[in-house]
C-alpha atoms as a PDB file:
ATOM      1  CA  UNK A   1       4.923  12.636  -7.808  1.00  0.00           C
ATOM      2  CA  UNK A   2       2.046  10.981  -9.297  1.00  0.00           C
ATOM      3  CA  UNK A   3       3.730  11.398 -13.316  1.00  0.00           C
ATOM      4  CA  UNK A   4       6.797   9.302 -11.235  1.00  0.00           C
ATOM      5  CA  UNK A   5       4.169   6.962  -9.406  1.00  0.00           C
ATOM      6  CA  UNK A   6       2.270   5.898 -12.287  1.00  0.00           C
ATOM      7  CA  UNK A   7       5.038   5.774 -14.803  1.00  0.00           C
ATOM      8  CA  UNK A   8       7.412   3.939 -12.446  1.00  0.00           C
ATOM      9  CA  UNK A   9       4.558   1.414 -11.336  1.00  0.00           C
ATOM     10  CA  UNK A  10       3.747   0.749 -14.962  1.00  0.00           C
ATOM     11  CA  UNK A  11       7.023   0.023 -16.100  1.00  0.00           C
ATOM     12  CA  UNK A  12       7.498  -2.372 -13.117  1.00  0.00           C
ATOM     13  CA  UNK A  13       4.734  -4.369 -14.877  1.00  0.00           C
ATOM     14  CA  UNK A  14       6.366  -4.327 -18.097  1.00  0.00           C
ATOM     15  CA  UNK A  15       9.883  -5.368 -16.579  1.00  0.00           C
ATOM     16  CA  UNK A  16       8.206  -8.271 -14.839  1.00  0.00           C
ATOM     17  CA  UNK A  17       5.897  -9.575 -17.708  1.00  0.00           C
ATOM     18  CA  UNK A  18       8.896  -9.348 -20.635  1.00  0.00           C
ATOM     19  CA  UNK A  19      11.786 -11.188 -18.346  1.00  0.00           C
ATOM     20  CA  UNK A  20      11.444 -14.814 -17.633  1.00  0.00           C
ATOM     21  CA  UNK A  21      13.995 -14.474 -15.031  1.00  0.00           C
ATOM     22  CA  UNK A  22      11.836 -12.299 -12.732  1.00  0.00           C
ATOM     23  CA  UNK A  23       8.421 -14.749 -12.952  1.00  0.00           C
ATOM     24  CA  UNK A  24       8.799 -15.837  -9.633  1.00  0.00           C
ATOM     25  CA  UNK A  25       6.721 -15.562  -6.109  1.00  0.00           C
ATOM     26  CA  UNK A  26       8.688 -12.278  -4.935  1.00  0.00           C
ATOM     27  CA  UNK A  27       7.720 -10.526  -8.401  1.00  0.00           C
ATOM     28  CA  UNK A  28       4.241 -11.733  -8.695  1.00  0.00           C
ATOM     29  CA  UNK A  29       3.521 -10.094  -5.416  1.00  0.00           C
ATOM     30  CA  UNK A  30       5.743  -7.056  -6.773  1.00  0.00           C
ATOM     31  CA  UNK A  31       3.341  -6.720  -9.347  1.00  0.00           C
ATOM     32  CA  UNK A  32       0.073  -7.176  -7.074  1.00  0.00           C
ATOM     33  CA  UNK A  33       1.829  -3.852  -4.939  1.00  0.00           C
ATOM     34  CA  UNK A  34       2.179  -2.125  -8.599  1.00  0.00           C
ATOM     35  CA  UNK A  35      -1.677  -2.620  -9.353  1.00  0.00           C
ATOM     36  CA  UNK A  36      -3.108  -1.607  -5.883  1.00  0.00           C
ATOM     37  CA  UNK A  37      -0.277   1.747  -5.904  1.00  0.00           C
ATOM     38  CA  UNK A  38      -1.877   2.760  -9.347  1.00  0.00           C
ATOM     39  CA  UNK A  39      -5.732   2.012  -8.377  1.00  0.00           C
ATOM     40  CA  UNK A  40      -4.931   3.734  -5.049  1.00  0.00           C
ATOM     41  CA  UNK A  41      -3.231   7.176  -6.593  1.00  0.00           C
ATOM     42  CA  UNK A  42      -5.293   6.771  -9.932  1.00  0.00           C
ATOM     43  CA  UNK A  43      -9.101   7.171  -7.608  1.00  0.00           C
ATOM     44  CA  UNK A  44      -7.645  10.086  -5.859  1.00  0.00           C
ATOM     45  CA  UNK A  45      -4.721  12.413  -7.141  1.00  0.00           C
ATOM     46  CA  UNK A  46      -6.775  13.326 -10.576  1.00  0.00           C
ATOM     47  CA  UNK A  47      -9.332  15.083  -8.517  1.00  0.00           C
ATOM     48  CA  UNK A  48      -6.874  16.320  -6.309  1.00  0.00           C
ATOM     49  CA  UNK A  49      -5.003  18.429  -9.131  1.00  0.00           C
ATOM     50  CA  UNK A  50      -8.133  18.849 -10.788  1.00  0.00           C
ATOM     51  CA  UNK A  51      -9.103  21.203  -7.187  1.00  0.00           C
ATOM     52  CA  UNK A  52      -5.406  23.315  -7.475  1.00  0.00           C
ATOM     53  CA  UNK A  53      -5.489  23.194 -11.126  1.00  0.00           C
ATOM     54  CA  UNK A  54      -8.590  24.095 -12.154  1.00  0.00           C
ATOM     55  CA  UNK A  55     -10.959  25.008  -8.845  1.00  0.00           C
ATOM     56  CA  UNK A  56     -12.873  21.943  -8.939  1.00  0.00           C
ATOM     57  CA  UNK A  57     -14.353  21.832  -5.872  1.00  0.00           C
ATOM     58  CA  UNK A  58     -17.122  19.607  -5.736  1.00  0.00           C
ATOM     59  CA  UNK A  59     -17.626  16.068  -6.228  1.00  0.00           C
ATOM     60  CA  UNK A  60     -20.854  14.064  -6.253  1.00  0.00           C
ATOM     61  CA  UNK A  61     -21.543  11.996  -3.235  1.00  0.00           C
ATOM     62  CA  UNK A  62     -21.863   8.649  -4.755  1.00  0.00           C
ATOM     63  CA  UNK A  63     -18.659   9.374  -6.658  1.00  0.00           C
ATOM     64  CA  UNK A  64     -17.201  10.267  -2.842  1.00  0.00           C
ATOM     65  CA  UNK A  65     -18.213   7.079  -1.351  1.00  0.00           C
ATOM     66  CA  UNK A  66     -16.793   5.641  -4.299  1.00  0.00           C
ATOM     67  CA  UNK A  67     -13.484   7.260  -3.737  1.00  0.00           C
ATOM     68  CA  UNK A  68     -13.722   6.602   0.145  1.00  0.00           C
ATOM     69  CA  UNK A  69     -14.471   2.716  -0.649  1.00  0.00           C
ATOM     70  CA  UNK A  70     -11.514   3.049  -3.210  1.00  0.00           C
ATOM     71  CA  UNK A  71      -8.369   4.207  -1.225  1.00  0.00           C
ATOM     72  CA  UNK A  72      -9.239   2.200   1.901  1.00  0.00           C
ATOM     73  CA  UNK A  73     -10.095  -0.686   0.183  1.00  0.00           C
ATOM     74  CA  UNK A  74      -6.667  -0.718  -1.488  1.00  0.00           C
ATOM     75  CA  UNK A  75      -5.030   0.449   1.486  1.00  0.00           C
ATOM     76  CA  UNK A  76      -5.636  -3.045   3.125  1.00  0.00           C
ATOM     77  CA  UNK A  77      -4.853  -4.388  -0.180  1.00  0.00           C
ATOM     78  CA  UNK A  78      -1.086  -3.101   0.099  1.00  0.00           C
ATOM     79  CA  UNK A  79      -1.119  -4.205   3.722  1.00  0.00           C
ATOM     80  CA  UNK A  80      -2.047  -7.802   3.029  1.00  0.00           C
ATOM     81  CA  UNK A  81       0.663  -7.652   0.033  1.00  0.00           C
ATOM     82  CA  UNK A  82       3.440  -7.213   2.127  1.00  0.00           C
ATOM     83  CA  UNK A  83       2.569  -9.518   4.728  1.00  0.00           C
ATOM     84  CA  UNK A  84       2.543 -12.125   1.463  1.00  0.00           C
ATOM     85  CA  UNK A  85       6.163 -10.223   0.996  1.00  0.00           C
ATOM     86  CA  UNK A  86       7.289 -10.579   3.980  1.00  0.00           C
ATOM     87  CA  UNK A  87       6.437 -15.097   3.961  1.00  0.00           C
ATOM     88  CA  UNK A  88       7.999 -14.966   0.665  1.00  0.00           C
ATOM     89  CA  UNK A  89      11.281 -13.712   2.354  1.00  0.00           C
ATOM     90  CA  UNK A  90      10.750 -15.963   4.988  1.00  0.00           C
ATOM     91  CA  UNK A  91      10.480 -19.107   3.266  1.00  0.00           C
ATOM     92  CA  UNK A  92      13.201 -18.512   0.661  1.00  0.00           C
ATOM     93  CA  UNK A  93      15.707 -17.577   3.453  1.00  0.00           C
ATOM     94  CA  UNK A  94      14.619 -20.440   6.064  1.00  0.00           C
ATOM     95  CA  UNK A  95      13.452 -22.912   3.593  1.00  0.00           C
ATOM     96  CA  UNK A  96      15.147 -22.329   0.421  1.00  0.00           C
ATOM     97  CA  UNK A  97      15.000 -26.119  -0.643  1.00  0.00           C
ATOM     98  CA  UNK A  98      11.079 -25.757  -0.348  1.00  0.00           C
ATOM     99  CA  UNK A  99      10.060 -22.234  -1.753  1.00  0.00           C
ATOM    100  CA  UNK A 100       9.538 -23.268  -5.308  1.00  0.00           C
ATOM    101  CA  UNK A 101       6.742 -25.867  -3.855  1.00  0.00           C
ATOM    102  CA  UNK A 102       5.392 -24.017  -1.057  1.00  0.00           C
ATOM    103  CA  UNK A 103       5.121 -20.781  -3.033  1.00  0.00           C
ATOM    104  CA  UNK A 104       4.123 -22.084  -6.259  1.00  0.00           C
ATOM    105  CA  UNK A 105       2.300 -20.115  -9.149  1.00  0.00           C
ATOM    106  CA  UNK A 106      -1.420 -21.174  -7.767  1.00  0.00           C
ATOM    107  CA  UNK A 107      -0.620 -21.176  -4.559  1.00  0.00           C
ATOM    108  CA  UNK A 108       0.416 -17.466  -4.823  1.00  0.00           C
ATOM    109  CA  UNK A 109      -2.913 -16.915  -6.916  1.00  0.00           C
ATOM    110  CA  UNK A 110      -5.350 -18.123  -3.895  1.00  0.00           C
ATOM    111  CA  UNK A 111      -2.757 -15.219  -1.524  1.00  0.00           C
ATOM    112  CA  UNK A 112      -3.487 -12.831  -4.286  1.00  0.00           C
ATOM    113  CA  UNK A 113      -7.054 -13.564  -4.204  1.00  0.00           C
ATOM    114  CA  UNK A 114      -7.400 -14.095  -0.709  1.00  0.00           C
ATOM    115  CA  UNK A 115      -5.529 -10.508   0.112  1.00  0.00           C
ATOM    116  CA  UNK A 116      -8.127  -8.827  -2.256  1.00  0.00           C
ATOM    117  CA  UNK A 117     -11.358 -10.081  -0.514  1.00  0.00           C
ATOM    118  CA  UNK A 118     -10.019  -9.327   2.926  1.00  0.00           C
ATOM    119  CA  UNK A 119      -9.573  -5.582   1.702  1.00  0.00           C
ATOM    120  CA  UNK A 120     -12.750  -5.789  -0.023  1.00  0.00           C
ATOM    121  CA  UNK A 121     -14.919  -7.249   2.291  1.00  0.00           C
ATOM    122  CA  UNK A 122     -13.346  -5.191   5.737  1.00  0.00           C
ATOM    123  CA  UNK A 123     -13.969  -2.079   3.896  1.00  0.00           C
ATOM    124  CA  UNK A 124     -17.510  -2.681   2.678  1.00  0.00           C
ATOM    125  CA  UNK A 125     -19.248  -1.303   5.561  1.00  0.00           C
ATOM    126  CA  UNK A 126     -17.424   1.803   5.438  1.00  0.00           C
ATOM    127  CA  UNK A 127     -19.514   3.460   2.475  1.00  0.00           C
ATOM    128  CA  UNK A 128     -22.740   1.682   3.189  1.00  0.00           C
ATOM    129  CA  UNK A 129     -22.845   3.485   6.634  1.00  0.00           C
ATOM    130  CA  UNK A 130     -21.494   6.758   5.346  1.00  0.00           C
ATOM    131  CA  UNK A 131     -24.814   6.776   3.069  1.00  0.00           C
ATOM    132  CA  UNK A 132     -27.216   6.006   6.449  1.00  0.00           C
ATOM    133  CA  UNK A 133     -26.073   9.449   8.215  1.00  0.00           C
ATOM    134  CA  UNK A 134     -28.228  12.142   7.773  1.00  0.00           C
ATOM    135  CA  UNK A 135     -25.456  15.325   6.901  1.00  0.00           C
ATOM    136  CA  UNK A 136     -27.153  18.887   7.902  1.00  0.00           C
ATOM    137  CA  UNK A 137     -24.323  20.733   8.852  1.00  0.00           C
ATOM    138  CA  UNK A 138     -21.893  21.502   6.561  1.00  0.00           C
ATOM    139  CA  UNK A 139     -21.027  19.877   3.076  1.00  0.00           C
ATOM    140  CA  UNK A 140     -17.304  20.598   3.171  1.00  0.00           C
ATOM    141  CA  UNK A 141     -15.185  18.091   3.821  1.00  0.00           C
ATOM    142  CA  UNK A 142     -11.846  19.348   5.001  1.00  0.00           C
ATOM    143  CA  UNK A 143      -9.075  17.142   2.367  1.00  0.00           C
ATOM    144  CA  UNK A 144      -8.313  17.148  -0.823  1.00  0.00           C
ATOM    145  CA  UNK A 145     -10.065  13.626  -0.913  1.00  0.00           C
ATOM    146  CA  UNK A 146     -12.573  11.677   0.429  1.00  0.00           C
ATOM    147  CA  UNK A 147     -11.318  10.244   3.788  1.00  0.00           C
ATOM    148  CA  UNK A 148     -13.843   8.125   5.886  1.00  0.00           C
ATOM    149  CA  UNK A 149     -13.056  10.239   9.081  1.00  0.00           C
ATOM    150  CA  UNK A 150     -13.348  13.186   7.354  1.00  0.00           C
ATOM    151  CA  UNK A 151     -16.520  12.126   5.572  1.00  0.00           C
ATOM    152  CA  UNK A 152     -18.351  11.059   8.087  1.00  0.00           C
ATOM    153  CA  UNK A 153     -17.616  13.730  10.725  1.00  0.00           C
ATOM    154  CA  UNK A 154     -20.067  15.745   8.740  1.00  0.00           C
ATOM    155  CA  UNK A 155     -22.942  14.104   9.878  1.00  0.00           C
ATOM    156  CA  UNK A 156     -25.277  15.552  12.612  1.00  0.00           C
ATOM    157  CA  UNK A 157     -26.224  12.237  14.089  1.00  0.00           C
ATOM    158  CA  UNK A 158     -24.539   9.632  16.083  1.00  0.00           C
ATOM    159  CA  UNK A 159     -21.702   8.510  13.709  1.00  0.00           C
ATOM    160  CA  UNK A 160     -20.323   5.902  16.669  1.00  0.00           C
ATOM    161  CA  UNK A 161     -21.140   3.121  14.700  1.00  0.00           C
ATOM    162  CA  UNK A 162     -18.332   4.240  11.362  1.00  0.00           C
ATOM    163  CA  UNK A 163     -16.018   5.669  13.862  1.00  0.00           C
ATOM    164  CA  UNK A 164     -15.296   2.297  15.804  1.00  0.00           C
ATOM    165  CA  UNK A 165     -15.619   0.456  12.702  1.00  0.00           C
ATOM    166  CA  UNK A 166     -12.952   2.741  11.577  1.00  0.00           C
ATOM    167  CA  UNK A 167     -10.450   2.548  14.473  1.00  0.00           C
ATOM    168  CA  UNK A 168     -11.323  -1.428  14.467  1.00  0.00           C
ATOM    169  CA  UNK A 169     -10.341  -1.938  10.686  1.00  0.00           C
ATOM    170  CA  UNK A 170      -6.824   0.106  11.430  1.00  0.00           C
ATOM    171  CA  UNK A 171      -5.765  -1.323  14.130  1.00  0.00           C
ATOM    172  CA  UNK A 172      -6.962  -4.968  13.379  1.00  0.00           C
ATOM    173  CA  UNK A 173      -4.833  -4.638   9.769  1.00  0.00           C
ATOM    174  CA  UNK A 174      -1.910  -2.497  11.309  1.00  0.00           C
ATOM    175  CA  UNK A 175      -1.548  -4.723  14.099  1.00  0.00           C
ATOM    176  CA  UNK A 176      -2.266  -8.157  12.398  1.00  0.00           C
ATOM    177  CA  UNK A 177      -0.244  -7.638   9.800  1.00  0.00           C
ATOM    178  CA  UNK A 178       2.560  -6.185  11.641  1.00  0.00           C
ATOM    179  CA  UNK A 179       2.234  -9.098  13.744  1.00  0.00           C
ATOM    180  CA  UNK A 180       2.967 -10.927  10.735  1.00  0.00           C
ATOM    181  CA  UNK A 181       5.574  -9.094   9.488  1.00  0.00           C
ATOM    182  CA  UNK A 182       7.627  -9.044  12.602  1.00  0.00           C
ATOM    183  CA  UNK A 183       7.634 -13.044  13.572  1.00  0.00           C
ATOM    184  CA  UNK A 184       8.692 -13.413   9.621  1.00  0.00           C
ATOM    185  CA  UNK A 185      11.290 -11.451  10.589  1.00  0.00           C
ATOM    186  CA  UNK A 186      12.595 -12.354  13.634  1.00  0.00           C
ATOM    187  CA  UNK A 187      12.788 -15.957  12.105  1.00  0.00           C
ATOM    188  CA  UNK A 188      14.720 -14.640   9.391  1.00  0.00           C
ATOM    189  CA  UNK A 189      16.888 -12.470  11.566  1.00  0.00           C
ATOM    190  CA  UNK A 190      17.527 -15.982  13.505  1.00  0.00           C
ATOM    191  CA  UNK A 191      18.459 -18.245  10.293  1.00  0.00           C
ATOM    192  CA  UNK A 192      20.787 -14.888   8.892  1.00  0.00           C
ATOM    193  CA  UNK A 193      22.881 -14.732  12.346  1.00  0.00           C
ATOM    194  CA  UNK A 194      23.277 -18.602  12.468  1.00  0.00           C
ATOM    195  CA  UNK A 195      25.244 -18.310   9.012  1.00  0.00           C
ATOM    196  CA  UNK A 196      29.241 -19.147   9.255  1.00  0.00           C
ATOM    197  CA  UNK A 197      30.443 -15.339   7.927  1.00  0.00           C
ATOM    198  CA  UNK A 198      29.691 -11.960   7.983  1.00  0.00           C
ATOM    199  CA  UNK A 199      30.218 -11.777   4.247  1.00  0.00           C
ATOM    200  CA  UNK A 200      26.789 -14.058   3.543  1.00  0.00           C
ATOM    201  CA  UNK A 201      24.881 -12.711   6.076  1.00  0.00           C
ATOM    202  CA  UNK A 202      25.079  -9.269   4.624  1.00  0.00           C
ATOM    203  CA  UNK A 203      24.194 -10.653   1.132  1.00  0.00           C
ATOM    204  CA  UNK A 204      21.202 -12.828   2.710  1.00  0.00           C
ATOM    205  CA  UNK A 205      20.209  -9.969   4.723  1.00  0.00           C
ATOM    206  CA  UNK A 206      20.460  -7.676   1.183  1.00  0.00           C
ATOM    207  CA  UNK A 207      17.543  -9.765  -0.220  1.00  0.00           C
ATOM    208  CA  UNK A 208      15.584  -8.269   2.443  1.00  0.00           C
ATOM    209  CA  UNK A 209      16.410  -4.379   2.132  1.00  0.00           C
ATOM    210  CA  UNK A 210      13.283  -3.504  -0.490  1.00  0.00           C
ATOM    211  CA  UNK A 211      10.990  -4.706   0.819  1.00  0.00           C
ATOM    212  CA  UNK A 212      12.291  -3.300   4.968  1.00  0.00           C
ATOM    213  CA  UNK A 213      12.028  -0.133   2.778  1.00  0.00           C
ATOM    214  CA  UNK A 214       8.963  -0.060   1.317  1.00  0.00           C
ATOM    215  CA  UNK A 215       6.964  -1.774   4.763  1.00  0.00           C
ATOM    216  CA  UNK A 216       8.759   1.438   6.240  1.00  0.00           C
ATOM    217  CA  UNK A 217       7.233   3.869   3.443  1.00  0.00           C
ATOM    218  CA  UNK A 218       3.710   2.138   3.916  1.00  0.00           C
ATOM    219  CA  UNK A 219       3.377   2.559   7.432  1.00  0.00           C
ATOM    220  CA  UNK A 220       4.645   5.151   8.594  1.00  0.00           C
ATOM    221  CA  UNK A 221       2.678   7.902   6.936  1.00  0.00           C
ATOM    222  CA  UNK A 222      -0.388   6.194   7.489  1.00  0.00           C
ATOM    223  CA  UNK A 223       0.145   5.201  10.997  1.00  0.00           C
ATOM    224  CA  UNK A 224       1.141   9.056  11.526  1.00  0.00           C
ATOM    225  CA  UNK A 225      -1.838  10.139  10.083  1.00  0.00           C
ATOM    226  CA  UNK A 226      -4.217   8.121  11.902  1.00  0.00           C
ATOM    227  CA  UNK A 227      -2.753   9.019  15.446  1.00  0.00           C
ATOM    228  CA  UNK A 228      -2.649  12.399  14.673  1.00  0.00           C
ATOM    229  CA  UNK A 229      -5.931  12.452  13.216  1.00  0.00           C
ATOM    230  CA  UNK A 230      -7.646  10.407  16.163  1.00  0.00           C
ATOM    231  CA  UNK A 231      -5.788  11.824  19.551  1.00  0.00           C
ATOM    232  CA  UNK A 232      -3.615  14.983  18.265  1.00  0.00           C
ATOM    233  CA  UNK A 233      -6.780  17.756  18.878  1.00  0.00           C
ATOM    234  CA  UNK A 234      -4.607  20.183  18.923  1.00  0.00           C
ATOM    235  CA  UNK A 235      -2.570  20.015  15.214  1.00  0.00           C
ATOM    236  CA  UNK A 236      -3.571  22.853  12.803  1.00  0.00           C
ATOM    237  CA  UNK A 237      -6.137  21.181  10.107  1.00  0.00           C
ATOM    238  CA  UNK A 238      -3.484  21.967   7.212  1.00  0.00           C
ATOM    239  CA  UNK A 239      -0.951  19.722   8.895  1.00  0.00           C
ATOM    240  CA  UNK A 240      -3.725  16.919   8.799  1.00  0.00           C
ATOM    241  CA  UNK A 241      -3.960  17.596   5.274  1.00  0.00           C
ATOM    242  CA  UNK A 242      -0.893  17.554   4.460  1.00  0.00           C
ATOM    243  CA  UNK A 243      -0.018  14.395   6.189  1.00  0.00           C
ATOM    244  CA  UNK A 244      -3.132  12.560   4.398  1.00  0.00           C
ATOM    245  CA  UNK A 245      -1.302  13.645   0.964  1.00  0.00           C
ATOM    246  CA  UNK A 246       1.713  12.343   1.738  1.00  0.00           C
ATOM    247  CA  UNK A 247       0.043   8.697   2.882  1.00  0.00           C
ATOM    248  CA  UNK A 248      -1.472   8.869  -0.475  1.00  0.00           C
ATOM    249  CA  UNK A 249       1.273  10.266  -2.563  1.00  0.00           C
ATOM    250  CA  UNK A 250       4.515   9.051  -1.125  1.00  0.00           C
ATOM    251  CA  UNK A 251       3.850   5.338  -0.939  1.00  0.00           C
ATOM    252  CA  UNK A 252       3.106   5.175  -5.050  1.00  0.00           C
ATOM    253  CA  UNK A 253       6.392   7.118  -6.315  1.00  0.00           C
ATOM    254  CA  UNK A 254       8.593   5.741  -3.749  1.00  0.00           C
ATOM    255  CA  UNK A 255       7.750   1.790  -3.764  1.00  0.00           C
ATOM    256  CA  UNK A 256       9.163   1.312  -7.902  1.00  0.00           C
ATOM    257  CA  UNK A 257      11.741   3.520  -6.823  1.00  0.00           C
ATOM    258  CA  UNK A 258      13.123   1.598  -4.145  1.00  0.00           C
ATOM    259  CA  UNK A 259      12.437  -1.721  -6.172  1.00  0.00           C
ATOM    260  CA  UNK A 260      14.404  -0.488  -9.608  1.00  0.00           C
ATOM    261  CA  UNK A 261      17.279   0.586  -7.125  1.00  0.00           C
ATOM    262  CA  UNK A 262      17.600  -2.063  -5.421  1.00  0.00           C
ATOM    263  CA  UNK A 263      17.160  -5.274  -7.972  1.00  0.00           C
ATOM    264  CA  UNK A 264      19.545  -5.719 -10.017  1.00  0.00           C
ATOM    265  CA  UNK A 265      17.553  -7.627 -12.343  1.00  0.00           C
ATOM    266  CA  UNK A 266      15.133  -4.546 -12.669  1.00  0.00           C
ATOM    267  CA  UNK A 267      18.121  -2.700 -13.195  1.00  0.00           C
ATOM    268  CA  UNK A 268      19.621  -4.282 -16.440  1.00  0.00           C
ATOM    269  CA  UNK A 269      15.836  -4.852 -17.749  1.00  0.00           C
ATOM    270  CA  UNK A 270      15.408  -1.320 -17.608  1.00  0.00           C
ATOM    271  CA  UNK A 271      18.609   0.015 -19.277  1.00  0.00           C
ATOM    272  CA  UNK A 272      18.321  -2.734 -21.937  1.00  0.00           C
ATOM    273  CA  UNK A 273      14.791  -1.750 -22.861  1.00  0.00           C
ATOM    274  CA  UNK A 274      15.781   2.252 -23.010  1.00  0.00           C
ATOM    275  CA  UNK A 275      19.314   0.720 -25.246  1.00  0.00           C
ATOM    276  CA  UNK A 276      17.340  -1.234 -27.153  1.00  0.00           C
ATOM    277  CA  UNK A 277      14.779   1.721 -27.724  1.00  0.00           C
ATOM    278  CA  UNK A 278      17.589   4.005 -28.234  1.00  0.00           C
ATOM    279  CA  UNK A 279      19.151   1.799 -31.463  1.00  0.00           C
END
């Protein structure tokens, strides 16, 4: 999964940089989604085979915060991206005379920028209170990564402060951006049933399918994990593990996937560059 995740990411980035066709607001933000799914599984799945591979077990507790500060961080990241997504759709569908202006090259910059200082900046706290606990108990943490849940529960103090931090930074991005998401939507559902036929509101709607897909691949695992995690006391710890893999894992290899399957441009990039390799 991670071999796929990486490889498929990277050549996303290729496709998009060699083909003039795809340099466009939809495949800019493509891109931004390729960078924060390699960050995101390159700061975590390493150690994670290094601990089945080789018995690695420990990890330094800067390099843990670092970690911690690392997959959160990029985990807002990826939210914010397809909230950007999701307006792209939106104004190429209900304002197609006016997406070249309103989404043009810097404009998409300062959304780029802006979606990587709200990650940045929500997430901040999260390792700078981690470090103020004072951890007597045990020095196990329970994952096969650094989770700021998981981290913090170690602690013997009052860790109040990080867990409603915590629960305030999920469901503000979860919710806000789903907010988002879903009135993009519903004014795109509204322009695609006002079309005359059947015929081009299926190929409108089409336009739509990756990125329905991936929204679906990046929130569900984490949103699973998170109510399990906070109000499901009674689901074995391995399950919890196992779901907190996935939310790392699955996102990464599946998001290219769904992209190269779905755009056909992607598509005939790809197969020329492995024809033209070939000869």
């Amino acid at each position: 999964m991670y071999a796929i995740a990486v490889l498929g990411n990277f050549i996303i980035l290729v496709i998009v940089k060699i083909e003039p066709s795809l340099h466009g607001p939809m495949y800019y933000f493509l891109c931004m989604l390729a960078v924060t799914d390699l960050v995101a599984s390159m700061s975590t799945v390493p150690k994670m085979l290094s601990i089945f591979w080789f018995n690695s077990r420990e990890i330094d507790f800067s390099a843990c915060l670092t970690q911690l500060y690392f997959i959160h961080c990029f985990s807002v990241m990826e939210s914010g991206i397809l909230v950007a997504m999701a307006l792209d759709r939106y104004v190429a569908i209900c304002h197609p005379l006016r997406h070249s202006t309103t989404l043009a090259n810097p404009i998409v910059a300062k959304i780029g920028l802006a979606v990587a200082l709200r990650g940045g900046m929500l997430i901040l706290p999260y390792p700078f209170l981690a470090r103020r606990w004072t951890y007597c108990r045990t020095n196990i943490i329970p994952h096969t990564y650094c989770e700021h849940i998981a981290v913090v529960k170690l602690a013997c103090g009052d860790i109040r402060v990080s867990t409603y931090y915590g629960l305030s930074v999920a469901f503000l991005v979860i919710g806000l951006d789903g907010f988002f998401i879903a009135l993009s939507y519903t004014e795109i559902l509204r322009a695609i049933f006002s079309l005359p036929t059947n015929d081009a509101r299926l190929k409108t709607f089409e336009t739509c399918g990756s990125h329905l897909c991936v929204i679906l691949v990046s929130y569900i695992p984490p949103l699973f994990s998170l109510i399990t995690h906070r109000f499901g006391h009674n689901v074995p710890l391995h399950f919890h593990v196992l779901i907190a893999n996935v939310y790392i894992l699955l996102p990464p290899m599946l998001n290219p996937i769904i992209y190269g399957v779905r755009t056909k441009q992607i598509q005939d990039r790809l197969l020329w560059l492995f024809t033209h390799e070939g000869t």
